[in-house]
N, C-alpha and C. Protein backbone atom coordinates (compact mmCIF):
# COMPACT_ATOMS: atom_id res chain seq x y z
N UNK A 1 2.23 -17.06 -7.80
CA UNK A 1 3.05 -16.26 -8.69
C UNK A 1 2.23 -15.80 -9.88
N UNK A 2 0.99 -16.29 -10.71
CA UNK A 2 0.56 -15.96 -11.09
C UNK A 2 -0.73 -15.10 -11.15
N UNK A 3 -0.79 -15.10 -9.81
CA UNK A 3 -1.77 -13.69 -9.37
C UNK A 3 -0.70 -12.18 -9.01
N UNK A 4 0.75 -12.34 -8.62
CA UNK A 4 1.50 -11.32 -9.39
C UNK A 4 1.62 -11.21 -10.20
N UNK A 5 1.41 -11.74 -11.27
CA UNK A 5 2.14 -11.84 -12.85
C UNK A 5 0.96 -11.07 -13.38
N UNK A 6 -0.86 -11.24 -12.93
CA UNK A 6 -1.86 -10.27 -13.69
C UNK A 6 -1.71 -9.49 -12.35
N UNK A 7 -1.66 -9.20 -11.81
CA UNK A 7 -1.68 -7.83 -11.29
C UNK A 7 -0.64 -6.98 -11.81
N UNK A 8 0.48 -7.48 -12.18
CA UNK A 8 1.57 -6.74 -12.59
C UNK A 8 1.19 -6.27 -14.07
N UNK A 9 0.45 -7.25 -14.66
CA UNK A 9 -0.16 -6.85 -15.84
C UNK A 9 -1.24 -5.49 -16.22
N UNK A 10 -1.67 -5.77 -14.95
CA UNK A 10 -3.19 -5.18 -15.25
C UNK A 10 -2.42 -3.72 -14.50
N UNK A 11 -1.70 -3.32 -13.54
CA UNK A 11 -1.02 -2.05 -13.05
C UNK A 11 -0.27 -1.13 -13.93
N UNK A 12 0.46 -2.34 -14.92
CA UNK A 12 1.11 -1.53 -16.45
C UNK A 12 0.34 -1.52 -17.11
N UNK A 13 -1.10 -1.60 -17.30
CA UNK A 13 -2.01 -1.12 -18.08
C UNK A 13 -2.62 0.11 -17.29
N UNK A 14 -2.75 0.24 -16.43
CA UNK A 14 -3.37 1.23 -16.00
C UNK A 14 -2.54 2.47 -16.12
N UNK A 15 -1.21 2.15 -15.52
CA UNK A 15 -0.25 3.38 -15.90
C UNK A 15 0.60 3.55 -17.30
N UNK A 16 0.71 4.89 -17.61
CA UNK A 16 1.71 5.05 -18.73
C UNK A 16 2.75 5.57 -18.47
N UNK A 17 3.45 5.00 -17.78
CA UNK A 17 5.21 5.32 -17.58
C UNK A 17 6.08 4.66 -18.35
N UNK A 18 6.70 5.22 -19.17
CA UNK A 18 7.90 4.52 -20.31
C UNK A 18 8.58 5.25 -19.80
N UNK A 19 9.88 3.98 -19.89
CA UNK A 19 11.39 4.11 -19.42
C UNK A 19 12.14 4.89 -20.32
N UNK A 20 12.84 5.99 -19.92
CA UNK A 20 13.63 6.96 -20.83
C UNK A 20 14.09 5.45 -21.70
N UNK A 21 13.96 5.85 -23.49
CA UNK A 21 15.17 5.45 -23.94
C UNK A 21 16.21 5.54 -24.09
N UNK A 22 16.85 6.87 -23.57
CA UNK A 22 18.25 7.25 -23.49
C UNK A 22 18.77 6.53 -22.93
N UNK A 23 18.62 6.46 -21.36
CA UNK A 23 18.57 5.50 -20.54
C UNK A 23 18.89 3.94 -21.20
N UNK A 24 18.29 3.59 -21.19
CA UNK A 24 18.23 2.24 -21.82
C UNK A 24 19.31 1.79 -22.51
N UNK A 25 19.31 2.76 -23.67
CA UNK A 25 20.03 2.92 -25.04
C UNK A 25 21.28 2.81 -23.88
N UNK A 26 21.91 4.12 -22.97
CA UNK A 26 23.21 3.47 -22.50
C UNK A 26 23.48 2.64 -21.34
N UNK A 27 22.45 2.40 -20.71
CA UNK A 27 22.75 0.81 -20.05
C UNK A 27 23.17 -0.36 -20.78
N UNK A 28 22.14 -0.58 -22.25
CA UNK A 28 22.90 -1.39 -23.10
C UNK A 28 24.62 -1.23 -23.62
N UNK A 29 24.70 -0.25 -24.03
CA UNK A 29 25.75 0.38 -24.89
C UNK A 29 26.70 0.24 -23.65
N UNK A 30 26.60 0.65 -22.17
CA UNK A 30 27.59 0.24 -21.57
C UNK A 30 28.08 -0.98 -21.03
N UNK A 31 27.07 -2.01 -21.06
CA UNK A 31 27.16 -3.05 -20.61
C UNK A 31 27.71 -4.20 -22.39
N UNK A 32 27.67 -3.63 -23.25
CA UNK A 32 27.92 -4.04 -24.29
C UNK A 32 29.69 -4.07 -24.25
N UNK A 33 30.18 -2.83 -24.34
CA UNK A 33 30.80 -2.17 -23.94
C UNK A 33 32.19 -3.04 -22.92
N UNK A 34 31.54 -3.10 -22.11
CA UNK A 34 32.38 -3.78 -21.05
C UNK A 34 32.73 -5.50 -21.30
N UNK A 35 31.68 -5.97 -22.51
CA UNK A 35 31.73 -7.17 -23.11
C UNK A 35 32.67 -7.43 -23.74
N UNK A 36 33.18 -6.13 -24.09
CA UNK A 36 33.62 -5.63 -25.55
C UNK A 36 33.46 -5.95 -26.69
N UNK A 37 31.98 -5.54 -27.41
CA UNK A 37 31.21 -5.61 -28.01
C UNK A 37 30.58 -4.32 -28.47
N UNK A 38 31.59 -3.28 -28.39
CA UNK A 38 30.95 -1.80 -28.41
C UNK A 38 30.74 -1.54 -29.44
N UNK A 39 31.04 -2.15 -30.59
CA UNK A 39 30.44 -1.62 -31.97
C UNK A 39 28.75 -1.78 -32.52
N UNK A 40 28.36 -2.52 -31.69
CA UNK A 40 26.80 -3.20 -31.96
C UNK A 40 25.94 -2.03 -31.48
N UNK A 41 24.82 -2.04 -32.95
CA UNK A 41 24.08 -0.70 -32.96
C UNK A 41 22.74 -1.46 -32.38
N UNK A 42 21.88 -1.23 -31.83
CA UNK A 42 20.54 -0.96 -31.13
C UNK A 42 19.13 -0.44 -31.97
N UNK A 43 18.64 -1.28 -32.56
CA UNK A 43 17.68 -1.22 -33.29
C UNK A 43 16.26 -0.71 -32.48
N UNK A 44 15.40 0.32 -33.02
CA UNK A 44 14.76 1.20 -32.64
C UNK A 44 13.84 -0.47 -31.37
N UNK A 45 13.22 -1.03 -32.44
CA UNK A 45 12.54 -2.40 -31.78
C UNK A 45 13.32 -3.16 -30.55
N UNK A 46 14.64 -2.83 -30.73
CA UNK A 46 15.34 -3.46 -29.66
C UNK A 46 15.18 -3.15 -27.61
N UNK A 47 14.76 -1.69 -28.48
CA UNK A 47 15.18 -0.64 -27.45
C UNK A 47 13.86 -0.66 -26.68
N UNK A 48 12.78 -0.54 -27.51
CA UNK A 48 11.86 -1.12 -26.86
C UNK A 48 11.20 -1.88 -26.35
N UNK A 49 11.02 -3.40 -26.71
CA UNK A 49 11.52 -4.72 -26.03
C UNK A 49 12.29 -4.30 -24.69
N UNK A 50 13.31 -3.78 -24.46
CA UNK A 50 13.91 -3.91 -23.51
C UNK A 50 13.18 -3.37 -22.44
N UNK A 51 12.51 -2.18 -22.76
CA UNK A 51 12.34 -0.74 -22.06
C UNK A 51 10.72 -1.72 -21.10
N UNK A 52 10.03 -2.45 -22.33
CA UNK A 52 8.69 -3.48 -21.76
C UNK A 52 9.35 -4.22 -21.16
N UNK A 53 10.04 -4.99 -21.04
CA UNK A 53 10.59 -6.29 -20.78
C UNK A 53 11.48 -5.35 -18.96
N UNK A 54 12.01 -4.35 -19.22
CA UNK A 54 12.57 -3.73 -17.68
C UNK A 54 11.24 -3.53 -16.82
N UNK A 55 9.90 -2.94 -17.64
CA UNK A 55 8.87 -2.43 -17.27
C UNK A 55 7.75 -3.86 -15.97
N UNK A 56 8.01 -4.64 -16.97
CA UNK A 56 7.47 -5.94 -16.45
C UNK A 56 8.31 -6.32 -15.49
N UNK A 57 9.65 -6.41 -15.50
CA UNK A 57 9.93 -7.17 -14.24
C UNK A 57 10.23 -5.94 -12.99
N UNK A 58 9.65 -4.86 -13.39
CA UNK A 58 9.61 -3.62 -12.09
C UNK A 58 8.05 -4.36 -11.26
N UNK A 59 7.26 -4.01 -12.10
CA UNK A 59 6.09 -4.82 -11.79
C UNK A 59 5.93 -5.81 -11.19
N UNK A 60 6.60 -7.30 -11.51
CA UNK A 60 6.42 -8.20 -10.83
C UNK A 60 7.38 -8.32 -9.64
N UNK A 61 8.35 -7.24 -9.33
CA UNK A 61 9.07 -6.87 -8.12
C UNK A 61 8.35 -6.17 -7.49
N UNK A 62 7.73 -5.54 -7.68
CA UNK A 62 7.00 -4.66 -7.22
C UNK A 62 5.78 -5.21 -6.26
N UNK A 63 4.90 -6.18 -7.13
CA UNK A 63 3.64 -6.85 -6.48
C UNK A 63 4.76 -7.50 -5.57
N UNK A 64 5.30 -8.54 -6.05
CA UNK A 64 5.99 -9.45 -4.94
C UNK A 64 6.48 -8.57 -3.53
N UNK A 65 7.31 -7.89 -3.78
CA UNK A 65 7.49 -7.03 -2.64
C UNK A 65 6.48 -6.47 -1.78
N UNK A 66 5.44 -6.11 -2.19
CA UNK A 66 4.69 -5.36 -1.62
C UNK A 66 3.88 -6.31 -0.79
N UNK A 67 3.82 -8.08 -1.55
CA UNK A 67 3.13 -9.09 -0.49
C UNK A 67 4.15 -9.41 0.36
N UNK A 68 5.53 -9.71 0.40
CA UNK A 68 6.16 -9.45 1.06
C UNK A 68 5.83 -8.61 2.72
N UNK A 69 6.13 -7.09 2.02
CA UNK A 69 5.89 -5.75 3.32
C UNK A 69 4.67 -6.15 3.66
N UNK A 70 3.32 -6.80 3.09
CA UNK A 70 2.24 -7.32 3.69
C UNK A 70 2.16 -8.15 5.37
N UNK A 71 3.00 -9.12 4.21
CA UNK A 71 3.04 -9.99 5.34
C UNK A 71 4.25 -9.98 6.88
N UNK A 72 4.99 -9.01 6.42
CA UNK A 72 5.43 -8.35 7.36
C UNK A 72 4.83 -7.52 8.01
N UNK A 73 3.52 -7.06 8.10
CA UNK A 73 2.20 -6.30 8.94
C UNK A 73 3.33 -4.90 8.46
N UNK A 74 3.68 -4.28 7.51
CA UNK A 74 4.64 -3.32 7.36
C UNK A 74 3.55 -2.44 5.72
N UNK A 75 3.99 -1.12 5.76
CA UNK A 75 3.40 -0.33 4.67
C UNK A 75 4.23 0.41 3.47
N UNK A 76 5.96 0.16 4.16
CA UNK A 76 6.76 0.67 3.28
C UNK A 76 7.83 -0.62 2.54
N UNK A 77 7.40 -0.66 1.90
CA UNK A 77 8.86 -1.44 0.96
C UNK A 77 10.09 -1.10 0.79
N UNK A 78 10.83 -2.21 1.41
CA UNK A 78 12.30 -2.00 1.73
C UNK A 78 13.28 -2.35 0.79
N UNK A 79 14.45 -2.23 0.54
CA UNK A 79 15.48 -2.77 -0.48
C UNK A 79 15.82 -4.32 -0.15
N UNK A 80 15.12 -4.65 1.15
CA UNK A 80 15.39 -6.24 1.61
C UNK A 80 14.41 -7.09 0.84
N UNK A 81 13.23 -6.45 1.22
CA UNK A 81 11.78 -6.88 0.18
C UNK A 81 12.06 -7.27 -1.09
N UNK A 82 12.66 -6.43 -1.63
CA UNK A 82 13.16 -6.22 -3.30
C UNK A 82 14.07 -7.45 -3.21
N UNK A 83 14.91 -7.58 -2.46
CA UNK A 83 15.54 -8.53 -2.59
C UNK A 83 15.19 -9.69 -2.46
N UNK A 84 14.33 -10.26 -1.22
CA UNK A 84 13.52 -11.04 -1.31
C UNK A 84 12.83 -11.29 -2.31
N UNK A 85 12.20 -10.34 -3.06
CA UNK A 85 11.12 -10.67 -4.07
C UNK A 85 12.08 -11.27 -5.41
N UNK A 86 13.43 -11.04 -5.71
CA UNK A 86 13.83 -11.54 -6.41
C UNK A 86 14.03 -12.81 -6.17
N UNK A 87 14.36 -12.94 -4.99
CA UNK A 87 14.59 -14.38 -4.38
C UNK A 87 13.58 -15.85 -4.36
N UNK A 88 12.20 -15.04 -4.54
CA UNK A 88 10.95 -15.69 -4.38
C UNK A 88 10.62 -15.53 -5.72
N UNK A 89 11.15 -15.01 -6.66
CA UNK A 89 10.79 -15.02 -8.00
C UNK A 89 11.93 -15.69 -9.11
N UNK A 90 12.67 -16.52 -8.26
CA UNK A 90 13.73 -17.27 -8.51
C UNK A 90 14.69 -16.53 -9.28
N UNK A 91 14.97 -15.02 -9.66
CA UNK A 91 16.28 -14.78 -9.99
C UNK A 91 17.50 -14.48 -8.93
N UNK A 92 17.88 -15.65 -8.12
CA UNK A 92 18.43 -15.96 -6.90
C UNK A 92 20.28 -15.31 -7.57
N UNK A 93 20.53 -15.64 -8.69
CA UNK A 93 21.48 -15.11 -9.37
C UNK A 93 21.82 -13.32 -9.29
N UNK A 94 21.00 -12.65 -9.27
CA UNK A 94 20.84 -11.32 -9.25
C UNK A 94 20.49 -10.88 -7.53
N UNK A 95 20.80 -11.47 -6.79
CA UNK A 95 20.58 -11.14 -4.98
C UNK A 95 21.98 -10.83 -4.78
N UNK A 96 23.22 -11.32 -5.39
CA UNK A 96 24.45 -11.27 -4.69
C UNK A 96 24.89 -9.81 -5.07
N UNK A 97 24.71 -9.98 -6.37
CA UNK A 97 25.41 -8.30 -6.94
C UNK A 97 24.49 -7.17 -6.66
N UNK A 98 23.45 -7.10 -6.77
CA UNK A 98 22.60 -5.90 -5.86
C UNK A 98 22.90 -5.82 -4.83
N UNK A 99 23.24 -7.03 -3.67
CA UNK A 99 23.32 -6.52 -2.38
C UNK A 99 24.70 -5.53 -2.39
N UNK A 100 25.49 -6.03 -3.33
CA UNK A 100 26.68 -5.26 -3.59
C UNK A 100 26.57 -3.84 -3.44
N UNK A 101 25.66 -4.16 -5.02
CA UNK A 101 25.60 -2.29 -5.07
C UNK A 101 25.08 -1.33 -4.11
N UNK A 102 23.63 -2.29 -3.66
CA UNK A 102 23.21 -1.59 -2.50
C UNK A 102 23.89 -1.03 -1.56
N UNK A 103 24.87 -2.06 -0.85
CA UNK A 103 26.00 -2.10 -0.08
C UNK A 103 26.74 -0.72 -0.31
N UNK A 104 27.09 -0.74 -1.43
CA UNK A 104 27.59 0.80 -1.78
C UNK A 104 27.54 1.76 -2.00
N UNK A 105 25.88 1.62 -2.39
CA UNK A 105 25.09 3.16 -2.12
C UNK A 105 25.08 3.38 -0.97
N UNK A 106 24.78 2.58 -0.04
CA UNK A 106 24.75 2.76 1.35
C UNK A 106 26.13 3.55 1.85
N UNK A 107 27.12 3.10 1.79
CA UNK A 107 28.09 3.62 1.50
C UNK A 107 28.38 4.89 1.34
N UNK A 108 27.57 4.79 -0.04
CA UNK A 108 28.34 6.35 -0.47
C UNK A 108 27.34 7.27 0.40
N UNK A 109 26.19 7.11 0.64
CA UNK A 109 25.43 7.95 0.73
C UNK A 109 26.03 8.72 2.38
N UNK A 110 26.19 7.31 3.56
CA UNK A 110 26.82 8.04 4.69
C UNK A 110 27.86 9.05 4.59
N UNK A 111 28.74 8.64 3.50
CA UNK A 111 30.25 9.61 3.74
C UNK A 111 29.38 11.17 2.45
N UNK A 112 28.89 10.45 2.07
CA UNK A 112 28.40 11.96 1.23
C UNK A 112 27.34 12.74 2.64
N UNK A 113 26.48 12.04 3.32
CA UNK A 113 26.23 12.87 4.43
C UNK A 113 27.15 13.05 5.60
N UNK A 114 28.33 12.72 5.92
CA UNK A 114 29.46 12.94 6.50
C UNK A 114 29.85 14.03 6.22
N UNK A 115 30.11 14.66 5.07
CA UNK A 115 31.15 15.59 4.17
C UNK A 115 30.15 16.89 4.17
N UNK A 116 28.75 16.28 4.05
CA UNK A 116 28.17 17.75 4.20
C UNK A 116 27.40 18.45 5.67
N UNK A 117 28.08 17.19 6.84
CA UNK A 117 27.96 17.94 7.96
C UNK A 117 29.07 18.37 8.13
N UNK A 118 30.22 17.95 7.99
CA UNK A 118 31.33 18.67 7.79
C UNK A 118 31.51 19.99 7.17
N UNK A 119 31.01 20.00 6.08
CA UNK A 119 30.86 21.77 5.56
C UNK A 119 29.80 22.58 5.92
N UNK A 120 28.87 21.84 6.60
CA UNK A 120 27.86 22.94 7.68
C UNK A 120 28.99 23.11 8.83
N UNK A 121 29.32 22.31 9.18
CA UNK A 121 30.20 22.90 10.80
C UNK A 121 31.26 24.04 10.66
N UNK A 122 31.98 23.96 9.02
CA UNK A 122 32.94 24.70 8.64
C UNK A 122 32.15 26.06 8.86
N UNK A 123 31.06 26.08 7.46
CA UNK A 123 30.85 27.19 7.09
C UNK A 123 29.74 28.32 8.54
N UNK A 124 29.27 27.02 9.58
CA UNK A 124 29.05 27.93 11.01
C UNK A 124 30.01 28.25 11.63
N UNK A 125 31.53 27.74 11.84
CA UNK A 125 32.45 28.09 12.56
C UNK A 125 32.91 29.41 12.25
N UNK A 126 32.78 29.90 10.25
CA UNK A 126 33.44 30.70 10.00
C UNK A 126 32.10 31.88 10.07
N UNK A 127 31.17 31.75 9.95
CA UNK A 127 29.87 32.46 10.10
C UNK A 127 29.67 33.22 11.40
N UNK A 128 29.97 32.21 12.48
CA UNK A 128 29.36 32.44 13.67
C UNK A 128 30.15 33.66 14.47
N UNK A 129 32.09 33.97 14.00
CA UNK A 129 32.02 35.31 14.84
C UNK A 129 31.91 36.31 13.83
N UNK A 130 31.55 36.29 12.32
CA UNK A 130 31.58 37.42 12.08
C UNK A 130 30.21 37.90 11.88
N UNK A 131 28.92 37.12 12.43
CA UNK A 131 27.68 37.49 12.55
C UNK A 131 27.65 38.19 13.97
N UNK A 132 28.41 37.38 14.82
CA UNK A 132 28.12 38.70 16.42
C UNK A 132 29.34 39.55 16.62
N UNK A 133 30.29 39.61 15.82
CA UNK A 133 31.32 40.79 15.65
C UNK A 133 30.61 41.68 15.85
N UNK A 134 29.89 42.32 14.99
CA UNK A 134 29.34 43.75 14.96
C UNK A 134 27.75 43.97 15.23
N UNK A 135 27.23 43.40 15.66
CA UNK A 135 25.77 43.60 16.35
C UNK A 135 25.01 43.22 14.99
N UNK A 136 24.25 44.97 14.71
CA UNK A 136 23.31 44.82 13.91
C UNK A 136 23.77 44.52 12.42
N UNK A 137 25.27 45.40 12.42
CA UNK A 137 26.26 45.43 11.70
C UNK A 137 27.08 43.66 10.88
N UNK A 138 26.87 43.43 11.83
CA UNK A 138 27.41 41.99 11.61
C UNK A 138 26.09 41.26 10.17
N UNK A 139 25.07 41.54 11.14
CA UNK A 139 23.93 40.87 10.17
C UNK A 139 23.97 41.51 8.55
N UNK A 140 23.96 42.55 8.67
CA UNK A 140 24.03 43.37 7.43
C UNK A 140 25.09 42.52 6.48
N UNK A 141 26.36 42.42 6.97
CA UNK A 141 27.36 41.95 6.49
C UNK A 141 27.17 40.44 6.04
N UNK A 142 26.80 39.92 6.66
CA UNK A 142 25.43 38.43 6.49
C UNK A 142 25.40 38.76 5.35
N UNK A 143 23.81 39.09 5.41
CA UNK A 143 23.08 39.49 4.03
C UNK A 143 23.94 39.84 2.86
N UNK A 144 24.70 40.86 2.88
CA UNK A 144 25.77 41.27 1.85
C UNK A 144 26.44 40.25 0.85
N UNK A 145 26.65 39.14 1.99
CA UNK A 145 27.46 38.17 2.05
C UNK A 145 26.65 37.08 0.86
N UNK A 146 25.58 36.80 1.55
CA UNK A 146 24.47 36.17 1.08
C UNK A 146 23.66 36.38 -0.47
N UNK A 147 24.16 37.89 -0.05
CA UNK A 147 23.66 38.29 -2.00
C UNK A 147 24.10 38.41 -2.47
N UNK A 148 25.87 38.07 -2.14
CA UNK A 148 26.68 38.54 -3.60
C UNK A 148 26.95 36.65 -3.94
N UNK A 149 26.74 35.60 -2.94
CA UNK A 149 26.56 34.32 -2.84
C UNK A 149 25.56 33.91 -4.09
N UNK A 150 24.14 34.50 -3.44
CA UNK A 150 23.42 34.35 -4.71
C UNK A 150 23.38 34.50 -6.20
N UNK A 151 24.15 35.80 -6.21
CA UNK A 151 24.68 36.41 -7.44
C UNK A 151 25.68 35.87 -8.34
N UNK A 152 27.13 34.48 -7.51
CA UNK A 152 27.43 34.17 -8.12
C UNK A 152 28.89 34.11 -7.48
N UNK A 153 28.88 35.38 -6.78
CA UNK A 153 30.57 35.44 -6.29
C UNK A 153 30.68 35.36 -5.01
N UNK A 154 30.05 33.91 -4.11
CA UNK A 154 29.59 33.54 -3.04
C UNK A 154 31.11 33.31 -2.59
N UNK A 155 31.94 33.27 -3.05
CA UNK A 155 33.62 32.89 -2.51
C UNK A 155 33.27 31.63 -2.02
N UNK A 156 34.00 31.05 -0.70
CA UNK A 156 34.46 29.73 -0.32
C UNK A 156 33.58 28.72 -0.74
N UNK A 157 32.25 29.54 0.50
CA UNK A 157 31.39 29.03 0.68
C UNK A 157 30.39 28.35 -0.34
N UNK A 158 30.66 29.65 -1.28
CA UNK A 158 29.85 29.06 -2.47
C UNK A 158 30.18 28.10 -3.67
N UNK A 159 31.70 28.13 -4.04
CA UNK A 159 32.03 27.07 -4.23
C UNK A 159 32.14 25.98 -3.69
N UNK A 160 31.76 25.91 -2.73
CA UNK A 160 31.49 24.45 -1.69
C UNK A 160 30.30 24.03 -1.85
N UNK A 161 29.42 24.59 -2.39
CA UNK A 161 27.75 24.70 -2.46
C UNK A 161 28.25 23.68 -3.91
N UNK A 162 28.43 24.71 -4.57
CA UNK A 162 28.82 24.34 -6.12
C UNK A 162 29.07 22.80 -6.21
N UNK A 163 30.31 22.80 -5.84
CA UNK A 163 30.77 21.32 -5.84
C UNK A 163 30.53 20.38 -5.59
N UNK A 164 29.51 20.85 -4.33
CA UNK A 164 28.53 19.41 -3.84
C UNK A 164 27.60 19.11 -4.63
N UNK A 165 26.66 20.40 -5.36
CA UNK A 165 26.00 19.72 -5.73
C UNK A 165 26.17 19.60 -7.71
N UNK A 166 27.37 19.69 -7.81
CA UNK A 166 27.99 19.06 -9.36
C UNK A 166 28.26 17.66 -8.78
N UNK A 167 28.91 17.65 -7.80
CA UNK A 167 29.10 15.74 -7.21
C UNK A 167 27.88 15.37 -7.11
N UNK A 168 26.83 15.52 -6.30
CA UNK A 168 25.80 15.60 -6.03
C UNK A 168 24.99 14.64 -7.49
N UNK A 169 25.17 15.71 -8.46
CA UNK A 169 24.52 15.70 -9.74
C UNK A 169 25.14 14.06 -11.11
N UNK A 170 26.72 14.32 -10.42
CA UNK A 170 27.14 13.27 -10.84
C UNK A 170 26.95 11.70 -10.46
N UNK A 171 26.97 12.11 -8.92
CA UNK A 171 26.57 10.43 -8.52
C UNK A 171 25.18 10.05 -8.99
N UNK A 172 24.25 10.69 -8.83
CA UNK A 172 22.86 10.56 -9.27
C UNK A 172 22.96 10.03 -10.77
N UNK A 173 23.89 10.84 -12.00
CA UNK A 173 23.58 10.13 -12.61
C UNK A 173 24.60 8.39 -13.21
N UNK A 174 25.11 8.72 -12.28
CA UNK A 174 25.95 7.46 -12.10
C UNK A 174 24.83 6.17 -11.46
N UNK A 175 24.33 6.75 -10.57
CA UNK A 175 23.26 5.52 -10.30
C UNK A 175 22.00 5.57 -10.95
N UNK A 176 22.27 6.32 -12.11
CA UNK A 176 20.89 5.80 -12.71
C UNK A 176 21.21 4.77 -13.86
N UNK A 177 22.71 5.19 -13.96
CA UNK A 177 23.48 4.05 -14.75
C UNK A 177 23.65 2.64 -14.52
């Protein structure tokens, strides 16, 4: 464990990636929050401490995992790894509720790719006779279709575009939360 602990060291020296403080700032503030403890302000030093202190234990998840996928004769690191590596890095406390969440990204992510083969099948069902309706004619009408889409006044279709990816935009930043 302590040949992860300087490698993890010596990798956050090599790179300069700092963790948004925004970020930070409302992971605290929401998790404060839910304490109910929401009045407590966040001192500039606080924020940073945290931001090193998240930085380091990415790191030492990180090495661990990756000896992990090693020794699994494997090259990609998995969310099991991660889990493992917490496991082998004794925060055995923090395996139950990740698998959770994981569990539910997993989740969301099938029915969110569910929903948007579903609106490909729609939007070919409704595509497909009025592209061979009219031959060359049909295509034209396509295109027409397509650039007034781009432009803004895409009708169904394009509010379906829209919406997915405002949901789209929301879950993302829900899980960065």
């Amino acid at each position: 464990m302590a040949e992860a602990a300087a490698a993890a060291s010596a990798s956050g020296a090599q790179l300069d990636t700092d963790l948004p403080k925004a970020v930070i700032k409302r992971i605290v503030k929401t998790k404060l929050e839910a304490l109910g403890e929401g009045n407590i302000q966040l001192h500039k030093d606080a924020t940073l401490a945290l931001a090193e202190s998240a930085k380091v234990l990415i790191n030492f998840l990180t090495v661990t995992s990756n000896d992990i996928c090693k020794e699994k004769k494997r090259q990609t690191i998995s969310a099991d790894d991660v889990l493992q590596a917490l496991e082998d890095l004794d925060f055995t406390d923090l395996v139950a509720p990740l698998q959770v969440a994981l569990d539910a990204y997993r989740q969301a992510t099938k029915e969110k790719t569910k929903k948007r083969a579903e609106a490909n099948k729609k939007r070919k069902e409704r595509e497909g006779p009025e592209a061979t309706a009219g031959g060359e004619g049909g295509d034209a009408a396509a295109g027409q279709d397509q650039q007034r889409g781009a432009a803004g006044g895409g009708g169904e279709a394009g509010e379906e575009e829209e919406e997915e990816q405002q949901q789209q935009q929301e879950e993302d930043e829900a899980m960065d939360e």
